[in-house]
N, C-alpha and C. Protein backbone atom coordinates (compact mmCIF):
# COMPACT_ATOMS: atom_id res chain seq x y z
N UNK A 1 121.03 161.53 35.40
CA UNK A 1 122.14 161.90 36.25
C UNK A 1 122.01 161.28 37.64
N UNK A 2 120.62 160.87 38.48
CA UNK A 2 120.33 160.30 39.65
C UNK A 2 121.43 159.09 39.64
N UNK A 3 121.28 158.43 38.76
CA UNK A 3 122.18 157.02 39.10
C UNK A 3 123.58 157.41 39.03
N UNK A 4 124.38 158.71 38.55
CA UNK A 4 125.66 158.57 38.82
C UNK A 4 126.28 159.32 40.05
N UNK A 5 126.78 158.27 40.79
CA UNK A 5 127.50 158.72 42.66
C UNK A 5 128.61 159.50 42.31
N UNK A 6 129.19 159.58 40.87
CA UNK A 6 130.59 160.23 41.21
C UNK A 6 130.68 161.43 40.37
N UNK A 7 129.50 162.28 40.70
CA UNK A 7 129.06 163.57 40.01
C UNK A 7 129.77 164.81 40.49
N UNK A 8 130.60 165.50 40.45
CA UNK A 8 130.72 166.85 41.44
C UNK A 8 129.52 167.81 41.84
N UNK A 9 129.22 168.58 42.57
CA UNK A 9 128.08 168.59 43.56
C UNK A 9 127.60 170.13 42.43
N UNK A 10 128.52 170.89 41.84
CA UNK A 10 128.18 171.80 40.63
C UNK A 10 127.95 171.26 39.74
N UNK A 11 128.06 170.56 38.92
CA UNK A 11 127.55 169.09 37.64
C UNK A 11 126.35 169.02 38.58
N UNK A 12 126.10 168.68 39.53
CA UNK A 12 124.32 168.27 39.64
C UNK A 12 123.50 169.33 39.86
N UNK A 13 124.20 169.85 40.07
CA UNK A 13 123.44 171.64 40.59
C UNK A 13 122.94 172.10 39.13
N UNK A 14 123.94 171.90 38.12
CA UNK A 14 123.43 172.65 36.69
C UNK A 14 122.89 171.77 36.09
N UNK A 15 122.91 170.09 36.32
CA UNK A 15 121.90 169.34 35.64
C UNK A 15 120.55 169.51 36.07
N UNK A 16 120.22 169.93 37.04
CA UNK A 16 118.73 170.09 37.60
C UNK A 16 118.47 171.37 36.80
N UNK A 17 119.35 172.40 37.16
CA UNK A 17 118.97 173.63 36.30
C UNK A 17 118.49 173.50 34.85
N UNK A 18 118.73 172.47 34.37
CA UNK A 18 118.32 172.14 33.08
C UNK A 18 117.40 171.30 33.06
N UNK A 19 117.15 170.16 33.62
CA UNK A 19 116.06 169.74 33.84
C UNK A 19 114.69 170.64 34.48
N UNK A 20 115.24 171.96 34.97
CA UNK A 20 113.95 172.56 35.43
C UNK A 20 113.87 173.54 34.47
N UNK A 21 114.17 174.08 33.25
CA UNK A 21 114.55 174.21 32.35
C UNK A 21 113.40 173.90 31.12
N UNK A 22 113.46 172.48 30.98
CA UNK A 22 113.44 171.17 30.17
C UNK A 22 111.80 171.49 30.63
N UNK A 23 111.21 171.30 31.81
CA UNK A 23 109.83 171.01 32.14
C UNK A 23 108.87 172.04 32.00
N UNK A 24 109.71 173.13 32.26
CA UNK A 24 109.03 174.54 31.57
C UNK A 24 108.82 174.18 30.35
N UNK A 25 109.76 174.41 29.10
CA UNK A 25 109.54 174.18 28.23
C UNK A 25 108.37 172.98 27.57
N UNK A 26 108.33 171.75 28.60
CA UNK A 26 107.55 170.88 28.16
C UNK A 26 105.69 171.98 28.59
N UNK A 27 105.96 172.38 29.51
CA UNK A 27 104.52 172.86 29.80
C UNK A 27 104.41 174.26 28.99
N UNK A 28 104.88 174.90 27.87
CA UNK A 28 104.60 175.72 27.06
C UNK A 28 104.72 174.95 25.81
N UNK A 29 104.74 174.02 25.51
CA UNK A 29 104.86 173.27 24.53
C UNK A 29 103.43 172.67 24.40
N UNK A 30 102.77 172.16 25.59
CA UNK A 30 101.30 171.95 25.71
C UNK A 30 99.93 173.16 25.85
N UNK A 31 100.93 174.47 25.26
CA UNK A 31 99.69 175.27 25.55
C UNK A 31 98.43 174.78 24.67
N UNK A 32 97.08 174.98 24.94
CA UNK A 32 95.91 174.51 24.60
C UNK A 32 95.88 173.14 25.43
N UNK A 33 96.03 172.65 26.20
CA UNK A 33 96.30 171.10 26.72
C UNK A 33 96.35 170.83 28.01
N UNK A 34 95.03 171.73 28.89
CA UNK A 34 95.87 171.77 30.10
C UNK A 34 95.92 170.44 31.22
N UNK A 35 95.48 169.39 30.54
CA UNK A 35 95.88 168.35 31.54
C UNK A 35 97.38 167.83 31.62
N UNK A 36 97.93 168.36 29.67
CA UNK A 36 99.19 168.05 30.09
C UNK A 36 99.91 169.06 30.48
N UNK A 37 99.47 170.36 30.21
CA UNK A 37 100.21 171.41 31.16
C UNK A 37 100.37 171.20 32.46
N UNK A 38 99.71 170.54 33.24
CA UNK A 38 99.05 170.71 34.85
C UNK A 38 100.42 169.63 34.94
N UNK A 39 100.22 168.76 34.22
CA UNK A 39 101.27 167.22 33.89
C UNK A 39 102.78 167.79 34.19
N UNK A 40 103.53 168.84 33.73
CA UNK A 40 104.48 169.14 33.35
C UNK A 40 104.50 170.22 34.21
N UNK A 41 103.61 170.66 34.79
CA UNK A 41 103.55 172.02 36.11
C UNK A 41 104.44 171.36 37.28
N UNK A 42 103.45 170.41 37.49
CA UNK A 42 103.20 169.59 38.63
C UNK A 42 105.08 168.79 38.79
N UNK A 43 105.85 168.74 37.36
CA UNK A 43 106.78 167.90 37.50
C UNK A 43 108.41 168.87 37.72
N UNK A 44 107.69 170.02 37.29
CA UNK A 44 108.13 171.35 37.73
C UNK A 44 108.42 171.80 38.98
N UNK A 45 107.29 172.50 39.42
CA UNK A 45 107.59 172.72 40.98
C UNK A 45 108.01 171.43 42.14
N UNK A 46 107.88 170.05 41.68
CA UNK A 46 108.36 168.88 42.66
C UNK A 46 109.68 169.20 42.24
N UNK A 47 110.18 169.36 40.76
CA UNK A 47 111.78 169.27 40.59
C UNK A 47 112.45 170.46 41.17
N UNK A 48 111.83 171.66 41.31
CA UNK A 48 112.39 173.03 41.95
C UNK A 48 112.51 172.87 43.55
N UNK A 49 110.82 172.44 44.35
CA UNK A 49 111.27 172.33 45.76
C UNK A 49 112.19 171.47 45.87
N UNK A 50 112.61 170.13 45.59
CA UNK A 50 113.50 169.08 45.88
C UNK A 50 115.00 169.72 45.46
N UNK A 51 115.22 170.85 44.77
CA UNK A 51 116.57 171.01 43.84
C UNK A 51 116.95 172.14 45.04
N UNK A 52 115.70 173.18 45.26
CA UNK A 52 115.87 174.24 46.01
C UNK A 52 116.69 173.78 47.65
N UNK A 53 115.64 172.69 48.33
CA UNK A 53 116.14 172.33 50.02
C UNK A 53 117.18 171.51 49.48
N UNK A 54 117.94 170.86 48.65
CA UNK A 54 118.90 169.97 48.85
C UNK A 54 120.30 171.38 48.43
N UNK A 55 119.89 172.21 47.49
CA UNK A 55 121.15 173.88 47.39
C UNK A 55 121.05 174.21 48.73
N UNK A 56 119.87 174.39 49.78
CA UNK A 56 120.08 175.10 50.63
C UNK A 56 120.55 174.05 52.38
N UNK A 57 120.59 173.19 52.11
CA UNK A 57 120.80 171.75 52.80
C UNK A 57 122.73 171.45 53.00
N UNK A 58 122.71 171.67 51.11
CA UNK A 58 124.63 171.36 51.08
C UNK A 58 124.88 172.18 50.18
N UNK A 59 124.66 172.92 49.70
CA UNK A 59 125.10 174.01 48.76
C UNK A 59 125.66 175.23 49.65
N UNK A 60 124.61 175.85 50.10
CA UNK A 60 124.88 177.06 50.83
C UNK A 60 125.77 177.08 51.68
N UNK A 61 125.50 175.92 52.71
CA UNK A 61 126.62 175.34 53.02
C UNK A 61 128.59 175.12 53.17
N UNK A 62 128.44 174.92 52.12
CA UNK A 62 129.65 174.67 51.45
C UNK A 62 130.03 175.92 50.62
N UNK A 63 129.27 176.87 50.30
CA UNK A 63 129.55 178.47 49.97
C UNK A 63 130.11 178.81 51.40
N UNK A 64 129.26 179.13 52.20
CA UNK A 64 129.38 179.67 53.81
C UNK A 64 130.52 178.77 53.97
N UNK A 65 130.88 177.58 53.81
CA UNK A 65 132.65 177.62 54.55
C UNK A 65 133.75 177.42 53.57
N UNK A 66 133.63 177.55 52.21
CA UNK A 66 134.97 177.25 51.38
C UNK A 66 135.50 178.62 50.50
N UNK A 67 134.12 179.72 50.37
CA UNK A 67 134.38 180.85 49.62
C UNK A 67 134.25 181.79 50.27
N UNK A 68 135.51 182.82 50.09
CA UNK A 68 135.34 184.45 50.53
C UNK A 68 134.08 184.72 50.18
N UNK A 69 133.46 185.56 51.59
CA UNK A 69 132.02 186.06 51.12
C UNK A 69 131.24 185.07 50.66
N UNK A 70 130.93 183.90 51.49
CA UNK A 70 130.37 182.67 51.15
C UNK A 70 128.76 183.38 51.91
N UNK A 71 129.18 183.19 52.85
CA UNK A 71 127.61 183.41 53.48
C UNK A 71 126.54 184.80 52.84
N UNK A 72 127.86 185.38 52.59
CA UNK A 72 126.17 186.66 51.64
C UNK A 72 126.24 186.48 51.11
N UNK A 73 127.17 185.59 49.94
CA UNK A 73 126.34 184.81 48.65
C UNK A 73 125.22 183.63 49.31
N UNK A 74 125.33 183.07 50.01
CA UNK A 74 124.53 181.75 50.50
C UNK A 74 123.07 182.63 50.89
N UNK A 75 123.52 183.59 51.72
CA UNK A 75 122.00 184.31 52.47
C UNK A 75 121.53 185.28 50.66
N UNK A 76 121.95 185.40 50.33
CA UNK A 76 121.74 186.53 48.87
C UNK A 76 120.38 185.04 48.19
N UNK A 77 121.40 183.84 47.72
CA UNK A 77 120.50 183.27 47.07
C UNK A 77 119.31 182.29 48.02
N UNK A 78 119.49 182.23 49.31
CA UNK A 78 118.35 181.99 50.00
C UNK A 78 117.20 182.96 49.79
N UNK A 79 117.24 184.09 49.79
CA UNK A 79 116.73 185.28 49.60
C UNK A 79 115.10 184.92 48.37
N UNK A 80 116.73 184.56 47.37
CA UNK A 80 115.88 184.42 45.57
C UNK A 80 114.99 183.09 45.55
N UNK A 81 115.44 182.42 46.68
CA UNK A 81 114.83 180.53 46.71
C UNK A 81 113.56 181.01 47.21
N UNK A 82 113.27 181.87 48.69
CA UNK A 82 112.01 182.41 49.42
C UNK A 82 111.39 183.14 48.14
N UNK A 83 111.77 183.84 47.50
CA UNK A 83 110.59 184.48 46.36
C UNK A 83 110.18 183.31 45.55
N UNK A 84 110.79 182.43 44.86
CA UNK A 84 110.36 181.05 44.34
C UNK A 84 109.11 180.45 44.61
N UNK A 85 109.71 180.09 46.46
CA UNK A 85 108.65 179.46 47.20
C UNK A 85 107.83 179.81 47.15
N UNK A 86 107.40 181.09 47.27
CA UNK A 86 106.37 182.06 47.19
C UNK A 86 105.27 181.93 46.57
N UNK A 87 106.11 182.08 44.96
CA UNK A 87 105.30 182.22 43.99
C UNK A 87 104.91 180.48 43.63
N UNK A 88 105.92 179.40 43.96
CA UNK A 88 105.11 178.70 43.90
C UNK A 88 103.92 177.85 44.84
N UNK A 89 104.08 178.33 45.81
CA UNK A 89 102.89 178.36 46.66
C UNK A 89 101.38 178.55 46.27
N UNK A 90 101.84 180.28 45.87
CA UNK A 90 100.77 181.13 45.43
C UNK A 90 100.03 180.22 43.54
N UNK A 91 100.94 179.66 42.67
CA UNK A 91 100.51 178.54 41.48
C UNK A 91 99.67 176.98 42.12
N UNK A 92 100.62 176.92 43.48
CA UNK A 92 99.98 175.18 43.71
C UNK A 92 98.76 175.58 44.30
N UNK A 93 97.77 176.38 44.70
CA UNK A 93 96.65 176.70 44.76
C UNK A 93 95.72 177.11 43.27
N UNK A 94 96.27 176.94 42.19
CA UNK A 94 95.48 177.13 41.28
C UNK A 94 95.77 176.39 40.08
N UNK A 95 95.07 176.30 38.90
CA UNK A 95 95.28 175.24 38.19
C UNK A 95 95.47 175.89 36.58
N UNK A 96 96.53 174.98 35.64
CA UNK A 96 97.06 175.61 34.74
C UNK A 96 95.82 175.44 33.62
N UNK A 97 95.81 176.13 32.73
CA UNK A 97 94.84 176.05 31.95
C UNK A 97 93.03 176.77 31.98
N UNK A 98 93.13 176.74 33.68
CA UNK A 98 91.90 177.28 34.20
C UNK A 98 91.98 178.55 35.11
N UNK A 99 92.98 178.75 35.69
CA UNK A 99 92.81 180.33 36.19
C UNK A 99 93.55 180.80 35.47
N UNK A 100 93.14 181.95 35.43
CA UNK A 100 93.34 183.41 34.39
C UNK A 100 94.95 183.67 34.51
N UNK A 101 95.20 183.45 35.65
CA UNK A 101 96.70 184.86 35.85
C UNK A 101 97.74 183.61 36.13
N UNK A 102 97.32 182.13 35.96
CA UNK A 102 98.39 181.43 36.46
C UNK A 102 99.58 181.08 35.29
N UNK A 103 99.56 181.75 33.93
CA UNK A 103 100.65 181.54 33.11
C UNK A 103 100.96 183.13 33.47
N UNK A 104 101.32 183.70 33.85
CA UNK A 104 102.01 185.09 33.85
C UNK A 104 102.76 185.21 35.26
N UNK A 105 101.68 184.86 36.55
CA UNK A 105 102.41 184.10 37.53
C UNK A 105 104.00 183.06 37.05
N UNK A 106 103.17 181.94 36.48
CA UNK A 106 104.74 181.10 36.28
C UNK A 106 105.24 181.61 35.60
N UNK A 107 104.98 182.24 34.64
CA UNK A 107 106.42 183.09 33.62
C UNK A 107 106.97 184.01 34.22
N UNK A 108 106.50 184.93 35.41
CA UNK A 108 107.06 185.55 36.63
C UNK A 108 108.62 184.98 37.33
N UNK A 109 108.04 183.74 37.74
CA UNK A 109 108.49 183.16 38.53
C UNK A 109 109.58 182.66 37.76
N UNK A 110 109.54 182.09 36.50
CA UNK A 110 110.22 181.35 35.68
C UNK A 110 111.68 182.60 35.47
N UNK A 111 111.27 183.91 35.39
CA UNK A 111 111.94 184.76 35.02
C UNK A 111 112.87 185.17 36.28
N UNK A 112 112.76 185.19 37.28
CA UNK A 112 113.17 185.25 38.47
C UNK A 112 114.36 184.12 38.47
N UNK A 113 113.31 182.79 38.44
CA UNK A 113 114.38 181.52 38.66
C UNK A 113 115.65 181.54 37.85
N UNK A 114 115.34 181.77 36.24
CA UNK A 114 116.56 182.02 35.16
C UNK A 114 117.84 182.97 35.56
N UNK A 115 117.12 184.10 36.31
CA UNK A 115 117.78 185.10 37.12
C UNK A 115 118.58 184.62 37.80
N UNK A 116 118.62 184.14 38.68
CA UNK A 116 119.36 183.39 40.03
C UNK A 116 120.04 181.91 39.44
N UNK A 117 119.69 181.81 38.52
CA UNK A 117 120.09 180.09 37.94
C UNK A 117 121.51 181.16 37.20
N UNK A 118 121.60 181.94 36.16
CA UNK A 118 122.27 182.02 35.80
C UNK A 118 123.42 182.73 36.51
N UNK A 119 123.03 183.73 37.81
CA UNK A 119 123.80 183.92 38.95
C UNK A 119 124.80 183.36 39.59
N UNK A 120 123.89 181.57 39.95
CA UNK A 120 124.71 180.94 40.30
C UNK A 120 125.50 179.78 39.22
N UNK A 121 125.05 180.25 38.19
CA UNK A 121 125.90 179.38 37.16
C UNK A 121 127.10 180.36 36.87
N UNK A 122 126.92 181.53 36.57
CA UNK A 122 128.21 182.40 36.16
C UNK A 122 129.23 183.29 37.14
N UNK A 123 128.72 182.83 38.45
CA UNK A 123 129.41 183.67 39.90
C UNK A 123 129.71 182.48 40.97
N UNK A 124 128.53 181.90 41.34
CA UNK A 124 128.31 181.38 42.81
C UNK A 124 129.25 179.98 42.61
N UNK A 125 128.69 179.27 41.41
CA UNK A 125 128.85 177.89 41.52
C UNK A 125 130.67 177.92 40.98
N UNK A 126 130.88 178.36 39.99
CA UNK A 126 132.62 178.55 39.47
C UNK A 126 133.37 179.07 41.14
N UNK A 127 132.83 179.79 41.96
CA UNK A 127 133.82 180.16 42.86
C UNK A 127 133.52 178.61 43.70
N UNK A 128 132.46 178.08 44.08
CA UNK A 128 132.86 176.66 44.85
C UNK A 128 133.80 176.09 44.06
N UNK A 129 133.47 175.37 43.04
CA UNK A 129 133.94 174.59 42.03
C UNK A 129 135.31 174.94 42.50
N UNK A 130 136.12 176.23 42.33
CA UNK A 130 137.58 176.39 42.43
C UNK A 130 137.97 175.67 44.13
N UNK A 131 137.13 176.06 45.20
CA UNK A 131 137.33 176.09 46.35
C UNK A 131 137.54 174.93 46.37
N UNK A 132 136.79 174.20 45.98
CA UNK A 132 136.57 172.44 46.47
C UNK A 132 138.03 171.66 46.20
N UNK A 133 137.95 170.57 46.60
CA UNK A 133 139.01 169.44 46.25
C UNK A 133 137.79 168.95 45.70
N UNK A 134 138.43 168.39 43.89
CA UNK A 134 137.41 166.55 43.18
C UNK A 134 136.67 165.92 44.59
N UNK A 135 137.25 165.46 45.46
CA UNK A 135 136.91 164.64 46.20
C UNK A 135 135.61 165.20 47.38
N UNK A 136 135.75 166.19 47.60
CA UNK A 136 135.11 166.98 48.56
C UNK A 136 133.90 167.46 47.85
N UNK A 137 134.24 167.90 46.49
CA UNK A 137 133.13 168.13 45.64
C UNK A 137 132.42 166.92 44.78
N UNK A 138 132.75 165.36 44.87
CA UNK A 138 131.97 164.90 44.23
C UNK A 138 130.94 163.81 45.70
N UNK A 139 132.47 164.34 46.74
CA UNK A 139 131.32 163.42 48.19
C UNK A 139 129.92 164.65 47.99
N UNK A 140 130.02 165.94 47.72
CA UNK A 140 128.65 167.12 47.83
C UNK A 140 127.95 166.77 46.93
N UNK A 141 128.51 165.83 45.87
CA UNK A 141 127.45 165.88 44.56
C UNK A 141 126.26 164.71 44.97
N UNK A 142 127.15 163.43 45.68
CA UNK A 142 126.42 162.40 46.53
C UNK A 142 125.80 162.90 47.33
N UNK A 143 125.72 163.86 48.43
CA UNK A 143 124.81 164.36 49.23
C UNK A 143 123.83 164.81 48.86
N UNK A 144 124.29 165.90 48.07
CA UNK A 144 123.43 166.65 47.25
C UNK A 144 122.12 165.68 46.59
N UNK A 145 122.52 164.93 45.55
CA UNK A 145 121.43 163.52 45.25
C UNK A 145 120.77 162.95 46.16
N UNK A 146 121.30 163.04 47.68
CA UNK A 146 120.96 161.76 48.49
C UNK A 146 119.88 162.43 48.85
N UNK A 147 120.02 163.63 49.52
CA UNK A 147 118.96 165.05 50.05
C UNK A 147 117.81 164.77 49.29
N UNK A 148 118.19 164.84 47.93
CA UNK A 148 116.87 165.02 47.21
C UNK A 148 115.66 164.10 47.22
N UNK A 149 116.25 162.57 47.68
CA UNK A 149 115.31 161.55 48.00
C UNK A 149 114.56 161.56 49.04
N UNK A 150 114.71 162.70 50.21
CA UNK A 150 114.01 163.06 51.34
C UNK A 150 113.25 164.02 51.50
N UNK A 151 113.58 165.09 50.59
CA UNK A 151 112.83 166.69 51.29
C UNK A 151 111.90 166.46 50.74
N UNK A 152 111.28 168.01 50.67
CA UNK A 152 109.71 167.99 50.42
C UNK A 152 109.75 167.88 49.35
N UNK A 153 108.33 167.84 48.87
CA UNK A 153 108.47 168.09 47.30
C UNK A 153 107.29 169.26 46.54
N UNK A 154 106.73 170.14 48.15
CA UNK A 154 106.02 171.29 47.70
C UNK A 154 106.37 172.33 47.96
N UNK A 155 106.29 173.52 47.59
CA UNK A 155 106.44 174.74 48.43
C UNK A 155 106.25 174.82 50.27
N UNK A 156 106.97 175.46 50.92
CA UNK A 156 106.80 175.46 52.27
C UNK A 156 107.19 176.68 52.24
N UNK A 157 107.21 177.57 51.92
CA UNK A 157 107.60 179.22 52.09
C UNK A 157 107.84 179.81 53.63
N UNK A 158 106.96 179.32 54.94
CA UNK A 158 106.89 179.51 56.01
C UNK A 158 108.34 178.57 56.73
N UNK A 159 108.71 177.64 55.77
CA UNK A 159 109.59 177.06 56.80
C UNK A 159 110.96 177.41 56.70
N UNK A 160 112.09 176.96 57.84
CA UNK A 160 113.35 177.24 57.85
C UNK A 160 113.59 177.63 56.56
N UNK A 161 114.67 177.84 56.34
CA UNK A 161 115.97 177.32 55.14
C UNK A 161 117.03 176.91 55.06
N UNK A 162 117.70 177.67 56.75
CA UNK A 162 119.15 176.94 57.52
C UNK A 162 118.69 175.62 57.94
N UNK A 163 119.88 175.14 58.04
CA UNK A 163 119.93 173.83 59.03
C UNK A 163 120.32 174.39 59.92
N UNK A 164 119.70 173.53 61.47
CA UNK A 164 119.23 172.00 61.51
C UNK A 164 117.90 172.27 61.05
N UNK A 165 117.04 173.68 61.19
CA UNK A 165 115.74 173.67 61.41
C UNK A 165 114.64 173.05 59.95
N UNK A 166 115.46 173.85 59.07
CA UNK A 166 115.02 173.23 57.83
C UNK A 166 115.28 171.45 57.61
N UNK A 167 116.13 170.93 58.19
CA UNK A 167 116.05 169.30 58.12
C UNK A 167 115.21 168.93 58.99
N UNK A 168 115.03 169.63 60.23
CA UNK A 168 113.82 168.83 60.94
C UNK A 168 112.26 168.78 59.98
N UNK A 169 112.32 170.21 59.66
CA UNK A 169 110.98 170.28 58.98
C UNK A 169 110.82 169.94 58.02
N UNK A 170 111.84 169.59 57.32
CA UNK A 170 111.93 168.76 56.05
C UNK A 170 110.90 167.23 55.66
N UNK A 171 111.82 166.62 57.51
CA UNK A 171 111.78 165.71 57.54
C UNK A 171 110.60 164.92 57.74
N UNK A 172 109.57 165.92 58.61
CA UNK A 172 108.10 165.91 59.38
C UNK A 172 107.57 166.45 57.57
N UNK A 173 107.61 167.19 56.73
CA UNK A 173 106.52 167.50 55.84
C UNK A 173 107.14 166.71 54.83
N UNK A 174 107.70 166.08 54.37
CA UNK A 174 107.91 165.76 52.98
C UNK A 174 107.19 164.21 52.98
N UNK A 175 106.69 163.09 53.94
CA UNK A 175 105.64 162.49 54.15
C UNK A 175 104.40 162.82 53.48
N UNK A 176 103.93 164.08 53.90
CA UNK A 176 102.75 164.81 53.43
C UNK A 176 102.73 165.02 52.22
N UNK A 177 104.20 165.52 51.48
CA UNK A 177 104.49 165.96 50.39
C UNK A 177 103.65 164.74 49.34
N UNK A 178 104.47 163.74 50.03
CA UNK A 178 105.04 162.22 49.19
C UNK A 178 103.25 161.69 48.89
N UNK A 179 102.12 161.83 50.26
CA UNK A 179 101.11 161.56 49.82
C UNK A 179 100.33 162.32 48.87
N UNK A 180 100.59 163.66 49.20
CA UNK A 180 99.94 164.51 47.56
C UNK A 180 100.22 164.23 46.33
N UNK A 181 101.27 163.85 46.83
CA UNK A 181 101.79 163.73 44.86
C UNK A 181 101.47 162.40 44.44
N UNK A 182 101.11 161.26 45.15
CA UNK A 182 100.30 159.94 44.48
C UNK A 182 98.99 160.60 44.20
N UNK A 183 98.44 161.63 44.24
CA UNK A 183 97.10 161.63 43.93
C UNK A 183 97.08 163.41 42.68
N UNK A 184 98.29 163.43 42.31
CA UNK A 184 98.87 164.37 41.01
C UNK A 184 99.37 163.48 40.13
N UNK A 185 99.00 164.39 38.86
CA UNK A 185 99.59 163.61 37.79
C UNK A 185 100.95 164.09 37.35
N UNK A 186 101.45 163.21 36.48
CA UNK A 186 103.08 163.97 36.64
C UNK A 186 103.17 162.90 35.54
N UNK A 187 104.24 163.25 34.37
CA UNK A 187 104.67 162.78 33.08
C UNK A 187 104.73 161.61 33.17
N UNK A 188 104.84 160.78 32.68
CA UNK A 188 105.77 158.92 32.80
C UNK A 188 107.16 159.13 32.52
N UNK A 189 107.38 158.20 32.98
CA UNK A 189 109.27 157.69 33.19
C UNK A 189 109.37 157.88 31.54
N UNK A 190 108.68 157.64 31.00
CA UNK A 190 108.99 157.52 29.29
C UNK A 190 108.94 159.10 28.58
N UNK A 191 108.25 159.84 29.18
CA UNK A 191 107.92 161.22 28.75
C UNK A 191 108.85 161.40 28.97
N UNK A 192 109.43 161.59 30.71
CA UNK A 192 110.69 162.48 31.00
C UNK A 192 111.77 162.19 30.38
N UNK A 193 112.15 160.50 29.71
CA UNK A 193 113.19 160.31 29.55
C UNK A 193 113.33 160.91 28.30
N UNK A 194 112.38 161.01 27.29
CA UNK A 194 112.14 161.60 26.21
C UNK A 194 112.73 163.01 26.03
N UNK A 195 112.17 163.65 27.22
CA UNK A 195 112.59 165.37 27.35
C UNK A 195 114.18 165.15 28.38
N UNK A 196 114.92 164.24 28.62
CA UNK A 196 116.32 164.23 29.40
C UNK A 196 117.08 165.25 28.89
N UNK A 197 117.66 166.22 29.72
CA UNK A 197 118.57 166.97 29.20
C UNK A 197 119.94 166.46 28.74
């Protein structure tokens, strides 16, 4: 879905949801295996922080000015994104396969996320979708993509979530992000394309 510009900004919102989806599944699919669990963890929480700051970047956003009761839906699912962060914070300190409590942790978390995914699949995202003009909603779907090539790509639980503050800090940690993750392992282009939703 990255390569197509003329996506509506809900079409990319629920393709990630499935792609984060997709990577769970790949890392319970490797139980007994935990290098490729760690493999499919690791490709997990990069696809959640990057999916999470680019919803809360132009998503929330665009709730807060096109829908009645935009902003306590926007502040409601900021809310569910900070427990996320949380918990994945509290996983990227430990390793799959080798600590005790870290599959009940992510199935925690996993259960939470499904929660709020299907929230904003059956409430949040249908009321933008109506609000928008095609055009207004597929320039958000381009943003939305573009975001994702910048933010972080770990948990930051301590930082903003509004803009501007969350783009400044975005902008200063996802550098840091970008060097951790050359030294994580994470599927091949051939795995993922394999598991494409």
């Amino acid at each position: 879905m990255s390569s197509n510009k003329n996506v509506h900004v809900v079409d990319a919102v629920i393709y990630d949801h499935k792609e984060i989806q997709t990577y769970y599944e790949q890392y319970l699919a490797n139980d007994g295996k935990p290098t490729e669990q760690q493999k499919w963890v690791n490709q997990l929480f990069w696809e959640i922080a990057r999916h999470s700051i680019a919803e809360e970047l132009i998503v929330y956003p665009a709730l807060e000015k096109h829908v009645t009761n935009g902003k306590a839906i926007a502040d409601k699912d900021r809310q569910e994104h900070q427990q996320v962060k949380n918990d994945i914070y509290e996983l990227q300190k430990k390793t799959a396969g080798k600590d005790a409590d870290f599959d009940a942790l992510l199935a925690k978390m996993m259960r939470e996320l499904r929660q709020h995914i299907q929230e904003e699949e059956t409430e949040d995202l249908p009321k933008l979708r109506s609000a928008l003009q095609n055009e207004e909603g597929t320039k958000l779907g381009r943003e939305f993509q573009m975001t994702k090539k910048f933010v972080p790509t770990r948990s930051h639980p301590s930082a903003p979530d509004k803009p501007p503050f969350e783009t400044v800090v975005g902008l200063l940690t996802a550098p840091l992000d970008k060097l951790r993750d050359m030294f994580s392992k994470f599927p091949t282009q051939e795995e993922l394309k394999a598991v494409e939703p």
